[in-house]
Structures are given as C-alpha cells and as structure tokens.
N, C-alpha and C. Protein backbone atom coordinates (compact mmCIF):
# COMPACT_ATOMS: atom_id res chain seq x y z
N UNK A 1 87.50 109.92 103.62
CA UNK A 1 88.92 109.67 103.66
C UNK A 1 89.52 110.02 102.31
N UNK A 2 90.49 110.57 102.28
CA UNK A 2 91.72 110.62 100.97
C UNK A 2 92.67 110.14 100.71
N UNK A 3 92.75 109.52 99.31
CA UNK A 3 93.41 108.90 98.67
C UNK A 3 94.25 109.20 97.62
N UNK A 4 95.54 108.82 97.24
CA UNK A 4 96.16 109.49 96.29
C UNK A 4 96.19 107.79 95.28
N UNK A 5 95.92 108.39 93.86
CA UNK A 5 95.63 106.85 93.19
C UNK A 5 97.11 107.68 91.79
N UNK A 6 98.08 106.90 92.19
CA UNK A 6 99.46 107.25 91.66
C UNK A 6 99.06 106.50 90.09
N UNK A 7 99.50 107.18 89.32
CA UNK A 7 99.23 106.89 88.13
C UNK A 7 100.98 106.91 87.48
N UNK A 8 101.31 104.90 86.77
CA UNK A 8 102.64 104.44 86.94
C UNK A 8 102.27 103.66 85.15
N UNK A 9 103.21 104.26 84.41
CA UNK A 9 103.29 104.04 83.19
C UNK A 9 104.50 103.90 82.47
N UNK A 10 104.92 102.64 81.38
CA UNK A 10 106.02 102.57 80.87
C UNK A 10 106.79 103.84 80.53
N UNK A 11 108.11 103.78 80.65
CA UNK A 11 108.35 105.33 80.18
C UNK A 11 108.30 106.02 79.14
N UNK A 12 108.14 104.74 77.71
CA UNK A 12 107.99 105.42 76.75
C UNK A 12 106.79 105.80 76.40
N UNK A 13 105.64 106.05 77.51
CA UNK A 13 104.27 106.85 77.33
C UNK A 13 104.10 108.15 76.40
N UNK A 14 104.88 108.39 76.55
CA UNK A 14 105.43 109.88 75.60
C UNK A 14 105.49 109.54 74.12
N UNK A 15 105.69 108.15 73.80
CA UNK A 15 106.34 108.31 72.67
C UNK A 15 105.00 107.63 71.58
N UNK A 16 103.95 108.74 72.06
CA UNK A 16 102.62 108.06 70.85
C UNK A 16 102.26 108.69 69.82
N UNK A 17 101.62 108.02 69.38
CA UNK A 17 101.14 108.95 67.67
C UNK A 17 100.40 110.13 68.08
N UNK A 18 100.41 111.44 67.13
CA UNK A 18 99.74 112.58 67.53
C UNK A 18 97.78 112.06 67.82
N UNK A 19 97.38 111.36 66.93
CA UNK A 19 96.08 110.42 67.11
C UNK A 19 95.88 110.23 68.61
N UNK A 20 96.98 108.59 69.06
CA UNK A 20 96.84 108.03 69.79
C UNK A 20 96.84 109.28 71.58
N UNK A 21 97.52 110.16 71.20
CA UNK A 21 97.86 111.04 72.41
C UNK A 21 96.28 112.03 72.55
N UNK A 22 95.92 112.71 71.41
CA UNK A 22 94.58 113.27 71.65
C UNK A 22 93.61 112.26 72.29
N UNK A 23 93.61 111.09 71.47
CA UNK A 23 92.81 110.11 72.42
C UNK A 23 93.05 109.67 73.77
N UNK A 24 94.03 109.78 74.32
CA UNK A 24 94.31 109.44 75.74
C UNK A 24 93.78 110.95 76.44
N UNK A 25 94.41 111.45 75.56
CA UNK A 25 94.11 113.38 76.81
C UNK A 25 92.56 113.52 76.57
N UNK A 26 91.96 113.43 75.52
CA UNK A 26 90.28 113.17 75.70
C UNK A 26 89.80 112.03 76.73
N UNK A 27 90.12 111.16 76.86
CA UNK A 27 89.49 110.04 77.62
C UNK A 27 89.89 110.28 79.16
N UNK A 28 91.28 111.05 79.17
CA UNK A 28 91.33 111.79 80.89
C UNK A 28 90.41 112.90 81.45
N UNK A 29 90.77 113.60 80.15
CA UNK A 29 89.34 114.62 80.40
C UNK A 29 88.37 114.54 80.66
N UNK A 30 87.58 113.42 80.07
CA UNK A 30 85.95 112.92 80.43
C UNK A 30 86.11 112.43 81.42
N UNK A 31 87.19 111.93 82.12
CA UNK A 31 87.27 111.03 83.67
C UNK A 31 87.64 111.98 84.55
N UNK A 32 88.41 112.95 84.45
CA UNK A 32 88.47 114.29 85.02
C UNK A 32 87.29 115.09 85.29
N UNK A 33 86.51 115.03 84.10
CA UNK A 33 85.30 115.59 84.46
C UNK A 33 84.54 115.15 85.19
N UNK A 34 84.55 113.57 84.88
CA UNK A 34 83.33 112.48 85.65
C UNK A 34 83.72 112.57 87.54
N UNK A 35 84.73 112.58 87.74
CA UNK A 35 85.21 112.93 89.25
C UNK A 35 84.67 113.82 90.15
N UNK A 36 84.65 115.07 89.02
CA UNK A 36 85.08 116.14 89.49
C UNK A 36 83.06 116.66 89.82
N UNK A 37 82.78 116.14 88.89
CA UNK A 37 80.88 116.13 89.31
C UNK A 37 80.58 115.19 90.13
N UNK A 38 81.23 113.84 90.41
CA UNK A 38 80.94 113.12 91.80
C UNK A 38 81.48 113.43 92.49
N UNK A 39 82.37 114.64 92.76
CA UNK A 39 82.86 115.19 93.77
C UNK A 39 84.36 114.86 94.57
N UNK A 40 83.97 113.29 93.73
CA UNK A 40 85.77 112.77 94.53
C UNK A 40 86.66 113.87 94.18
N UNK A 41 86.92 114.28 93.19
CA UNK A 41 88.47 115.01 93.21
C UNK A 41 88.46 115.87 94.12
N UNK A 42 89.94 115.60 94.31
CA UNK A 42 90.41 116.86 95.05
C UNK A 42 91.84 117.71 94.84
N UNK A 43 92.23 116.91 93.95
CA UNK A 43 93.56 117.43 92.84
C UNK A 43 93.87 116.59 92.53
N UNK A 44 95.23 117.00 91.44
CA UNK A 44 95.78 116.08 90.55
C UNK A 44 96.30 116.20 89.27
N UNK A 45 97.31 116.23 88.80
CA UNK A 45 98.30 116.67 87.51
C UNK A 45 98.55 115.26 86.83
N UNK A 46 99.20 115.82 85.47
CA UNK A 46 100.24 115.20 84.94
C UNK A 46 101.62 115.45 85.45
N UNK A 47 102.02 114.53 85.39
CA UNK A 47 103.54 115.13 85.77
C UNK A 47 104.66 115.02 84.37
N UNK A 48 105.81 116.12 84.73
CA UNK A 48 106.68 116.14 83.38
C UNK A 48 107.55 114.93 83.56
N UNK A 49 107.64 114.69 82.11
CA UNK A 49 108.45 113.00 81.95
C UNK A 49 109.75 112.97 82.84
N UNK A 50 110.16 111.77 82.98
CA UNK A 50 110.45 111.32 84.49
C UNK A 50 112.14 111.70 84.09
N UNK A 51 112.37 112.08 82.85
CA UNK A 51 113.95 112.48 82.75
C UNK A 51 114.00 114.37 83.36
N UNK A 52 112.72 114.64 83.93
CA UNK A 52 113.35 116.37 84.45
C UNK A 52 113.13 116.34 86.14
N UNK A 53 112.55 114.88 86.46
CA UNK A 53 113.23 114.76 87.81
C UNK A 53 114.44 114.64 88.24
N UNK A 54 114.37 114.97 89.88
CA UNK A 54 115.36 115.49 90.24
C UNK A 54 115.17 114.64 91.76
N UNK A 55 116.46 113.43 92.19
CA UNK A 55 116.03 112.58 93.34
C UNK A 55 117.03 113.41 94.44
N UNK A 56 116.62 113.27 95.84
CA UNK A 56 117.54 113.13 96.76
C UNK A 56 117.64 112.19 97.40
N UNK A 57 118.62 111.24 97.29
CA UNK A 57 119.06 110.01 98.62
C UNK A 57 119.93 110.62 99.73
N UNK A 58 119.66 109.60 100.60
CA UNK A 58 120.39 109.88 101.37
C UNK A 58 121.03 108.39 102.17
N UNK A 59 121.70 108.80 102.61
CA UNK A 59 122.64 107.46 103.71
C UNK A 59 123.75 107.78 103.90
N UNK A 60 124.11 106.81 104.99
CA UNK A 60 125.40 107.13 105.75
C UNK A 60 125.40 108.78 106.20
N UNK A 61 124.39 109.47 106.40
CA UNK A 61 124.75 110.35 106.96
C UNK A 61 124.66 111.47 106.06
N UNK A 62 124.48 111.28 104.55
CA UNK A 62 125.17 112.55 103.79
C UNK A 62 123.90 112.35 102.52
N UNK A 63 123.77 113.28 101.65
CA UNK A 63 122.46 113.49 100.75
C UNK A 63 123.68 113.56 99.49
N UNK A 64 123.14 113.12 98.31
CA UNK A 64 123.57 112.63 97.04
C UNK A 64 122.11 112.90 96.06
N UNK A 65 122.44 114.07 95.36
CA UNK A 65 121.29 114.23 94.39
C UNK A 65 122.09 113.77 92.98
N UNK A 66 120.75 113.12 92.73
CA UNK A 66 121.01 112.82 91.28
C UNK A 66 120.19 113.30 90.10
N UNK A 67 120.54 113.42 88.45
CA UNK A 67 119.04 113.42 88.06
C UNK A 67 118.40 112.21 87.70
N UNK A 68 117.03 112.67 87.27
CA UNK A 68 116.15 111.54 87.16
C UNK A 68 115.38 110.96 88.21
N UNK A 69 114.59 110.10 88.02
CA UNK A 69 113.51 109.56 89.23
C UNK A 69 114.14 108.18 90.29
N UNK A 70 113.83 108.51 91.28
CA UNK A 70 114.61 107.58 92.29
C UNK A 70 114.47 106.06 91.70
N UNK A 71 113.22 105.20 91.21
CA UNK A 71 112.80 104.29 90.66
C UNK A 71 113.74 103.74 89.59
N UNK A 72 114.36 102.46 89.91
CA UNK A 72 115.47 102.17 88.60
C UNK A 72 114.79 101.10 87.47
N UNK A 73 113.70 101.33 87.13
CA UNK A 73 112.42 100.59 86.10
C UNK A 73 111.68 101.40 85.02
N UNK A 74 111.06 100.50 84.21
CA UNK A 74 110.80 101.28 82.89
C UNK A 74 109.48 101.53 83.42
N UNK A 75 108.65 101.72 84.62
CA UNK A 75 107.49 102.15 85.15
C UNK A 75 108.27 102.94 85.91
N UNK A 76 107.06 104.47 85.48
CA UNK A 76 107.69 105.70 86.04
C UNK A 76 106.09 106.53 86.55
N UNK A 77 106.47 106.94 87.63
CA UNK A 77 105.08 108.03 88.17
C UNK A 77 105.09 108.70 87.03
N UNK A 78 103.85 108.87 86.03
CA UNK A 78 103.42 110.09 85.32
C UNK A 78 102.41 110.91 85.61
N UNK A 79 101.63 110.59 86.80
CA UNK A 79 100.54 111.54 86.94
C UNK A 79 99.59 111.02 88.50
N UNK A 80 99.06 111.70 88.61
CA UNK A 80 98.49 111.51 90.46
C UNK A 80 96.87 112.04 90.39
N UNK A 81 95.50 111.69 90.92
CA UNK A 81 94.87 111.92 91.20
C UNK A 81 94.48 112.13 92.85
N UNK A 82 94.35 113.24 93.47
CA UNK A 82 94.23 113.19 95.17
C UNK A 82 92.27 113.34 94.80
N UNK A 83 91.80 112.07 96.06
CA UNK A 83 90.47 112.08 96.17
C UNK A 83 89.66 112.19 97.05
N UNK A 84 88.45 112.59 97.44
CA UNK A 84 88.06 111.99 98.38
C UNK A 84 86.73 110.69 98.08
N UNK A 85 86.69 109.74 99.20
CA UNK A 85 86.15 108.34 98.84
C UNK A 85 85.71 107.89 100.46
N UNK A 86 84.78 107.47 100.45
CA UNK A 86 83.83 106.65 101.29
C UNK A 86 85.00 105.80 102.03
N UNK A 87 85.72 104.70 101.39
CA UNK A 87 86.27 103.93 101.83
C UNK A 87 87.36 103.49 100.68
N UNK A 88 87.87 102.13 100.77
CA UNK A 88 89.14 101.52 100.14
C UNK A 88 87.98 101.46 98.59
N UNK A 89 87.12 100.75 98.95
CA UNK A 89 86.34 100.16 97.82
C UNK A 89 85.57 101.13 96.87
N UNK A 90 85.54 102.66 97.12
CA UNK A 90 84.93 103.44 96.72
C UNK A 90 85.95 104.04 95.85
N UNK A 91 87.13 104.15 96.48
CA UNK A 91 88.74 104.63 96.19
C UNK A 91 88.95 104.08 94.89
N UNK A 92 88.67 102.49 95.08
CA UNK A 92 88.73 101.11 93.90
C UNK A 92 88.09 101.61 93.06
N UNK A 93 87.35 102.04 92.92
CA UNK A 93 86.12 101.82 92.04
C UNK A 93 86.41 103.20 90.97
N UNK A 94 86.90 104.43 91.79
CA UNK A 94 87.11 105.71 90.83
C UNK A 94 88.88 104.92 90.26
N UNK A 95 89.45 104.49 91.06
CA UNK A 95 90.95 104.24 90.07
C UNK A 95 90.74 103.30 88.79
N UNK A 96 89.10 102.79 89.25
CA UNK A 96 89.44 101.33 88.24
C UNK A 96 88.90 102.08 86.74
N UNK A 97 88.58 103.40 87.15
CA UNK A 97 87.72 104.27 86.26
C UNK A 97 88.86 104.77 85.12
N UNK A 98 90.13 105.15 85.70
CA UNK A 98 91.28 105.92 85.32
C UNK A 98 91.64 104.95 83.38
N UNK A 99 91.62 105.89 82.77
CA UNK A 99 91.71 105.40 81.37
C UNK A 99 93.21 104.78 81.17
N UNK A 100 93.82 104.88 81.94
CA UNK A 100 95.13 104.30 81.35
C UNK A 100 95.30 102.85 80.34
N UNK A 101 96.24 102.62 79.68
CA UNK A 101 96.17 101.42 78.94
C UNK A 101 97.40 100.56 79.17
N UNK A 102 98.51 101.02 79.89
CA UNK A 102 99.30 99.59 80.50
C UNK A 102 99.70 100.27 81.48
N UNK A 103 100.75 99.39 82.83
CA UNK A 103 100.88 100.44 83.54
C UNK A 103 100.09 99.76 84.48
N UNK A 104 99.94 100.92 86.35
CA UNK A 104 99.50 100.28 87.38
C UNK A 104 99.13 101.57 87.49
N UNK A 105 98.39 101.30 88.89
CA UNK A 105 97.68 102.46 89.49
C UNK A 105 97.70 101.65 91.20
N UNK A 106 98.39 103.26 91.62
CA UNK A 106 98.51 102.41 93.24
C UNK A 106 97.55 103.22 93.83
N UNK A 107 96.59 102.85 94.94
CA UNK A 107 95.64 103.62 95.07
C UNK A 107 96.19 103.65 96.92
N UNK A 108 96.43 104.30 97.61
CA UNK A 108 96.97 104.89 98.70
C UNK A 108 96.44 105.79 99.61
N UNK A 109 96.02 105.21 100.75
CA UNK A 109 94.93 106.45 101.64
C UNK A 109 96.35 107.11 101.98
N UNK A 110 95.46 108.37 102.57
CA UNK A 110 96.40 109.48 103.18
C UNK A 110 96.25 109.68 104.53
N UNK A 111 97.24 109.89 104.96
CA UNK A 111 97.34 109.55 106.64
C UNK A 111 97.24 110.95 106.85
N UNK A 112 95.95 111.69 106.80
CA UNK A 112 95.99 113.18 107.25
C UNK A 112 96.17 113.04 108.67
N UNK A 113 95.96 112.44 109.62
CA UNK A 113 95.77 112.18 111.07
C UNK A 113 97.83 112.75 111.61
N UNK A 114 98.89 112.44 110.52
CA UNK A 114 100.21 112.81 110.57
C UNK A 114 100.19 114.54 110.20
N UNK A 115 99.23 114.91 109.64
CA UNK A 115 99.90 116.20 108.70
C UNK A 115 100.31 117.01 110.35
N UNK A 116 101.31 117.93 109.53
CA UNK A 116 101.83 119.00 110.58
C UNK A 116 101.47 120.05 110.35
N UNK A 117 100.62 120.51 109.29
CA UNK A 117 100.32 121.97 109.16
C UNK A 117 99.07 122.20 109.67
C-alpha cells in the first residue's frame, strides 16, 4: 500500500544558519538514501516556501485565487515523501525515521483503488 507522509513545518524553516541548514539537508539525505535501499520510496520533493504558492477556493459557485497556501497557520507543507509500506505501522515506522526537528508529519494512505488514469 502507499502512503504520502506530508512533511508540515513552522514557516520560518527557511530562516536557519548556513551550519544549521547543511545539517538538516545532510540528515535528509542519509534518510533519503536509507528509503530508497529499503525500497519504500517512491517519490518525493522539497517544496518551494509556502509564499510562491498559489490557492484556488471555491464557493458559492465561483473560484477566487489567491496567493499563498490555503492553510491560515504558521505550519506550512514543506516537503512530501510518497511510499510504499506493508501497512499503517510500517508507514509509522519510515515517517518516525524523517529527521525533522519541530513540526508534524501526517502520514496518509493513498486511495489508488479512486485513481482515474
């Protein structure tokens, strides 16, 4: 089964010491790597900081784009791992892996059983 394990971080994630940032992008890397030889991965980015999103709402009938991320909180999607995993607990076990240091991680099966393509 596949899982997308959403990776949700204060927004000022961006704003670290040149130090502190090599050390985070090294410690993804080795967990990137570690995945990617147990085979779970199956994609997955960083995403660009949450001020070059771009939302569409909609209601009443009519679509209203705005910029920025639909989310009105200082936790913002910065990055996504898609996996594959045994089960929920296997899923658990690679997110609990994910180096982040504050912040959540939503770990989310994927309802391929819907896809249309």
């Amino acid at each position: 089964m596949q899982y997308l394990l959403m990776i949700y971080a204060d927004e000022t994630y961006g704003m670290m010491t040149p130090e502190e940032g090599r050390a985070m992008g090294d410690a993804y890397a080795k967990f990137t790597q570690e995945i990617v030889a147990s085979g779970h991965l199956k994609g997955g980015d960083r995403l660009k900081p949450p001020s070059s999103a771009t939302t569409i709402r909609r209601g009443d009938g009519k679509s209203m784009t705005t910029d920025g991320p639909f989310a009105e909180t200082r936790e913002q999607l910065t990055g996504y791992y898609m996996i594959e995993a045994r089960d929920l607990d296997d899923a658990m076990a690679v997110a609990e892996r994910i180096p982040f240091t504050a912040g959540a991680v939503e770990v989310r099966p994927i309802d391929s059983l819907a896809r249309q393509y």
